[in-house]
C-alpha atoms as a PDB file:
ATOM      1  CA  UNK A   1       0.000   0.000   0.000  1.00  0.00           C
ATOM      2  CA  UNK A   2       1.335   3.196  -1.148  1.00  0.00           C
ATOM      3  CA  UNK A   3       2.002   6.095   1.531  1.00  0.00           C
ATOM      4  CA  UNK A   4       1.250   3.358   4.462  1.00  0.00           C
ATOM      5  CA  UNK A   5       3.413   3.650   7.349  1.00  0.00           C
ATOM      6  CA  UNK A   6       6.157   0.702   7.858  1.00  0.00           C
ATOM      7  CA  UNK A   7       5.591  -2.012  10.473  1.00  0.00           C
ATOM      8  CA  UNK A   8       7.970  -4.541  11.311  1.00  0.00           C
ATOM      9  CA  UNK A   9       8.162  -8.165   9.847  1.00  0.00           C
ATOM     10  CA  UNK A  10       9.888 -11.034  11.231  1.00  0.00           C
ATOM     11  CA  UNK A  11      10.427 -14.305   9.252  1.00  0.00           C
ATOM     12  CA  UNK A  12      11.616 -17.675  10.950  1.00  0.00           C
ATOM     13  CA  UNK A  13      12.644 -20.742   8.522  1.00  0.00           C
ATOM     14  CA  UNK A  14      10.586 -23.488   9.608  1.00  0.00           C
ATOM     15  CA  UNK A  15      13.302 -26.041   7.751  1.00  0.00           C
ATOM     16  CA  UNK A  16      11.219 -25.892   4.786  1.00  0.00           C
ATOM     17  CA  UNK A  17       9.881 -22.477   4.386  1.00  0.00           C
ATOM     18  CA  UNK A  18       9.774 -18.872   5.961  1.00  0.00           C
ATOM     19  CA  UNK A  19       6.791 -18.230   7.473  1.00  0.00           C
ATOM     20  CA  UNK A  20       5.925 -14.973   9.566  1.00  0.00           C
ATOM     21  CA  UNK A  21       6.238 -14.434  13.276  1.00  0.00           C
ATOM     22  CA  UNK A  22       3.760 -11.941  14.920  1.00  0.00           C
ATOM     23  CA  UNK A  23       5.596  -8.970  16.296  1.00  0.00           C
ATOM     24  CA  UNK A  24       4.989  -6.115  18.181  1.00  0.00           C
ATOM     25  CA  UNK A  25       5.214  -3.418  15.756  1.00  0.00           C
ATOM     26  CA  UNK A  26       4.761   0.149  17.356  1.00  0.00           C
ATOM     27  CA  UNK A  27       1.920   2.079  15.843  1.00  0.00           C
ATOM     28  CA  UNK A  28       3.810   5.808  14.978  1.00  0.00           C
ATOM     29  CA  UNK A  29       4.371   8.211  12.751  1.00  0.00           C
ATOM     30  CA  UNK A  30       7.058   6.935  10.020  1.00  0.00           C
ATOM     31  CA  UNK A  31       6.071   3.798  11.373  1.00  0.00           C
ATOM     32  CA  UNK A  32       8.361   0.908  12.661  1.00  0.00           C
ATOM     33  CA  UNK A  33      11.369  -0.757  11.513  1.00  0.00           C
ATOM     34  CA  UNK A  34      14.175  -3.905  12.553  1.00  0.00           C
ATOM     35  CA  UNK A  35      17.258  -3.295  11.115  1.00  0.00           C
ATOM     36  CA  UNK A  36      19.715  -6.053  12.710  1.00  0.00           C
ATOM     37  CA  UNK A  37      19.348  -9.193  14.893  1.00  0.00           C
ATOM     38  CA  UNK A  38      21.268 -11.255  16.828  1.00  0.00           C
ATOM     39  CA  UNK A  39      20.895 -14.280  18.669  1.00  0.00           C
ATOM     40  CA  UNK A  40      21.901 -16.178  22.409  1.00  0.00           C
ATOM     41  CA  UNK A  41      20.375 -19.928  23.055  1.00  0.00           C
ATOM     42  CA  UNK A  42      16.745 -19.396  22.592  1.00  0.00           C
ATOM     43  CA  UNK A  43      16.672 -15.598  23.266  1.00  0.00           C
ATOM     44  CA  UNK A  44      16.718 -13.215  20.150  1.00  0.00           C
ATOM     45  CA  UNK A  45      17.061  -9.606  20.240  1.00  0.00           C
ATOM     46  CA  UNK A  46      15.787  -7.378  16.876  1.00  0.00           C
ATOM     47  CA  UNK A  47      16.617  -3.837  17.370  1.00  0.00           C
ATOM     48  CA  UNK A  48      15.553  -0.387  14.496  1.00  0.00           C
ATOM     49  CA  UNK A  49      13.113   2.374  15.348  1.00  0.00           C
ATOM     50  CA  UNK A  50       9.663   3.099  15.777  1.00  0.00           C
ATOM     51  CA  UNK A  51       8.412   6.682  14.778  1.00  0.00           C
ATOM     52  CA  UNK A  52      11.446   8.649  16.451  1.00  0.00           C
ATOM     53  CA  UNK A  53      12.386   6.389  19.352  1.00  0.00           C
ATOM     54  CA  UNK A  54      14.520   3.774  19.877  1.00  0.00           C
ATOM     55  CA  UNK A  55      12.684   0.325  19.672  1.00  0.00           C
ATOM     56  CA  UNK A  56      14.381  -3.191  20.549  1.00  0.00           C
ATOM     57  CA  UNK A  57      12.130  -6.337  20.360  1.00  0.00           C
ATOM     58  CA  UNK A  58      13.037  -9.838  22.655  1.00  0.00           C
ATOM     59  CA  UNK A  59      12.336 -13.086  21.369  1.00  0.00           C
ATOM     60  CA  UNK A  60      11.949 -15.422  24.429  1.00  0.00           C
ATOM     61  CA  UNK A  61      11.554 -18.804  22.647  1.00  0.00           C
ATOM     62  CA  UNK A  62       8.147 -18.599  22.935  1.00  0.00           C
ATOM     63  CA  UNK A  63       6.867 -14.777  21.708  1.00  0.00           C
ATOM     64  CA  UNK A  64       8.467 -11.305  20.543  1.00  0.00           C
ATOM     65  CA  UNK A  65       8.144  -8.433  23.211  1.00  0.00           C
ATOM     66  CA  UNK A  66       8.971  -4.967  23.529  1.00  0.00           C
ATOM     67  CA  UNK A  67      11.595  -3.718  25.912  1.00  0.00           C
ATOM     68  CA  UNK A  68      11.598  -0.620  27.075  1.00  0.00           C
ATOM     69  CA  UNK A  69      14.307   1.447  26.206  1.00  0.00           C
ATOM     70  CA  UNK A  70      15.995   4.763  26.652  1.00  0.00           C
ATOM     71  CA  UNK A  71      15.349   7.316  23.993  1.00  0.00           C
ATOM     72  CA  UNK A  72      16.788  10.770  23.961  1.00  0.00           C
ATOM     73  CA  UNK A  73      15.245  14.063  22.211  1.00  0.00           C
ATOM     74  CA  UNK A  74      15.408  13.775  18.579  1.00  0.00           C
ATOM     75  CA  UNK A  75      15.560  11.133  15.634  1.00  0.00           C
ATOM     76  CA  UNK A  76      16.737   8.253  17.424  1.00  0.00           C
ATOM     77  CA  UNK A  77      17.071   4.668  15.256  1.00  0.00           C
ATOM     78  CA  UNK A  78      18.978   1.375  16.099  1.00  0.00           C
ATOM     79  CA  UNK A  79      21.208  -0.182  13.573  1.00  0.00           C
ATOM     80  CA  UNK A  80      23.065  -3.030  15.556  1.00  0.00           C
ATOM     81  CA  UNK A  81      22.721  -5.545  17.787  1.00  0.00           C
ATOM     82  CA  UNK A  82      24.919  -8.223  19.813  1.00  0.00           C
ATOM     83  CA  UNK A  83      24.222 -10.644  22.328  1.00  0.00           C
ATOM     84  CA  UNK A  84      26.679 -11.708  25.122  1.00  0.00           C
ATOM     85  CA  UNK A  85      23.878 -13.919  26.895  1.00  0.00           C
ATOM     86  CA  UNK A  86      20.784 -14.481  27.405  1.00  0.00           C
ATOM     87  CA  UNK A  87      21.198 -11.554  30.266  1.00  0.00           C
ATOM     88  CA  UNK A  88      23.565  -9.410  28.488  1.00  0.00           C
ATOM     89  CA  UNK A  89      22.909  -7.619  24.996  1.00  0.00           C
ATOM     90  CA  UNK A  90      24.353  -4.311  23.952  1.00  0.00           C
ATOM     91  CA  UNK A  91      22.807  -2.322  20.653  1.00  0.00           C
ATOM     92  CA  UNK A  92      24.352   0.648  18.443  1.00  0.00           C
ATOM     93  CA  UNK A  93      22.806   3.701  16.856  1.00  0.00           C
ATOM     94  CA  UNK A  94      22.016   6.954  16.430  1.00  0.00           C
ATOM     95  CA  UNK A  95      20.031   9.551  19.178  1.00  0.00           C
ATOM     96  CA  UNK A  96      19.984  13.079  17.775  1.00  0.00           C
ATOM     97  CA  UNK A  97      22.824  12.794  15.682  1.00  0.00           C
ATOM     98  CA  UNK A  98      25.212  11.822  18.273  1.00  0.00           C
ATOM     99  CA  UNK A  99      26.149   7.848  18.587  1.00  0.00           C
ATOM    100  CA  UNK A 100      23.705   5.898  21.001  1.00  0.00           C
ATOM    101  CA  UNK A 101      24.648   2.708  23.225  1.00  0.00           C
ATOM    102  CA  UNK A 102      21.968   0.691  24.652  1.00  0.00           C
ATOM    103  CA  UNK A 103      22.848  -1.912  27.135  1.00  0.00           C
ATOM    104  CA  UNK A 104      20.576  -4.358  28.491  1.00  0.00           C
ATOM    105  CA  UNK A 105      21.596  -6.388  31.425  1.00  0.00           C
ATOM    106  CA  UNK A 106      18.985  -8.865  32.160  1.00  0.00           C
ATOM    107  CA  UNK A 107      16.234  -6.299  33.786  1.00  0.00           C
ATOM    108  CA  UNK A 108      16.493  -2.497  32.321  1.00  0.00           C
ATOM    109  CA  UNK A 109      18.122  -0.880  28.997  1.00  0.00           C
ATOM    110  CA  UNK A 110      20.308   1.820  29.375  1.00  0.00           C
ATOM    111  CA  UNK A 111      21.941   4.061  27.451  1.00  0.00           C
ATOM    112  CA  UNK A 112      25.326   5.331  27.814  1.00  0.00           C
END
């Protein structure tokens, strides 16, 4: 649809075909986007923007959540995303023009 606002997509191979994984997909203007993901065990992390905040998305084996994250003024968008652990992931980007660094350690994000 033409002039519709982006909303994230997720695809998981099945061993035979990729079939799509409901996510949470931020309603907001300029809509939402994943832009890297990376993997620990059964925990996944997919990490882009939703509207002008930060957005980073936590497959638990089971479902895709939202975590809440850190966002300061301005255009913010994340681009990477690496996973120590299952308690440990740390995400790269962009907040207002200046470099963003999200850390999550098991219970909050925080940037830095």
């Amino acid at each position: 649809m033409i002039g519709a606002p982006y909303r994230t997509l997720i695809l998981r191979c099945n061993g035979t075909r990729w079939v799509r994984v409901p996510s949470p997909s931020p309603a907001a203007d300029g809509g939402s986007q994943l832009h890297a993901v990376a993997a620990t065990g059964k925990i996944v992390w997919a990490v882009g923007y939703a509207g002008l905040k930060t957005l980073i998305e936590r497959w638990n084996g089971t479902a895709w959540t939202r975590v809440i994250t850190p966002s300061p003024p301005g255009a913010d968008d994340l681009a990477g995303v690496t996973a120590i652990s299952a308690r440990d992931a740390w995400t790269v980007g962009q907040g207002n023009g200046q470099t963003l660094i999200v850390h999550w350690n098991e219970r909050v994000a925080t940037a830095g």
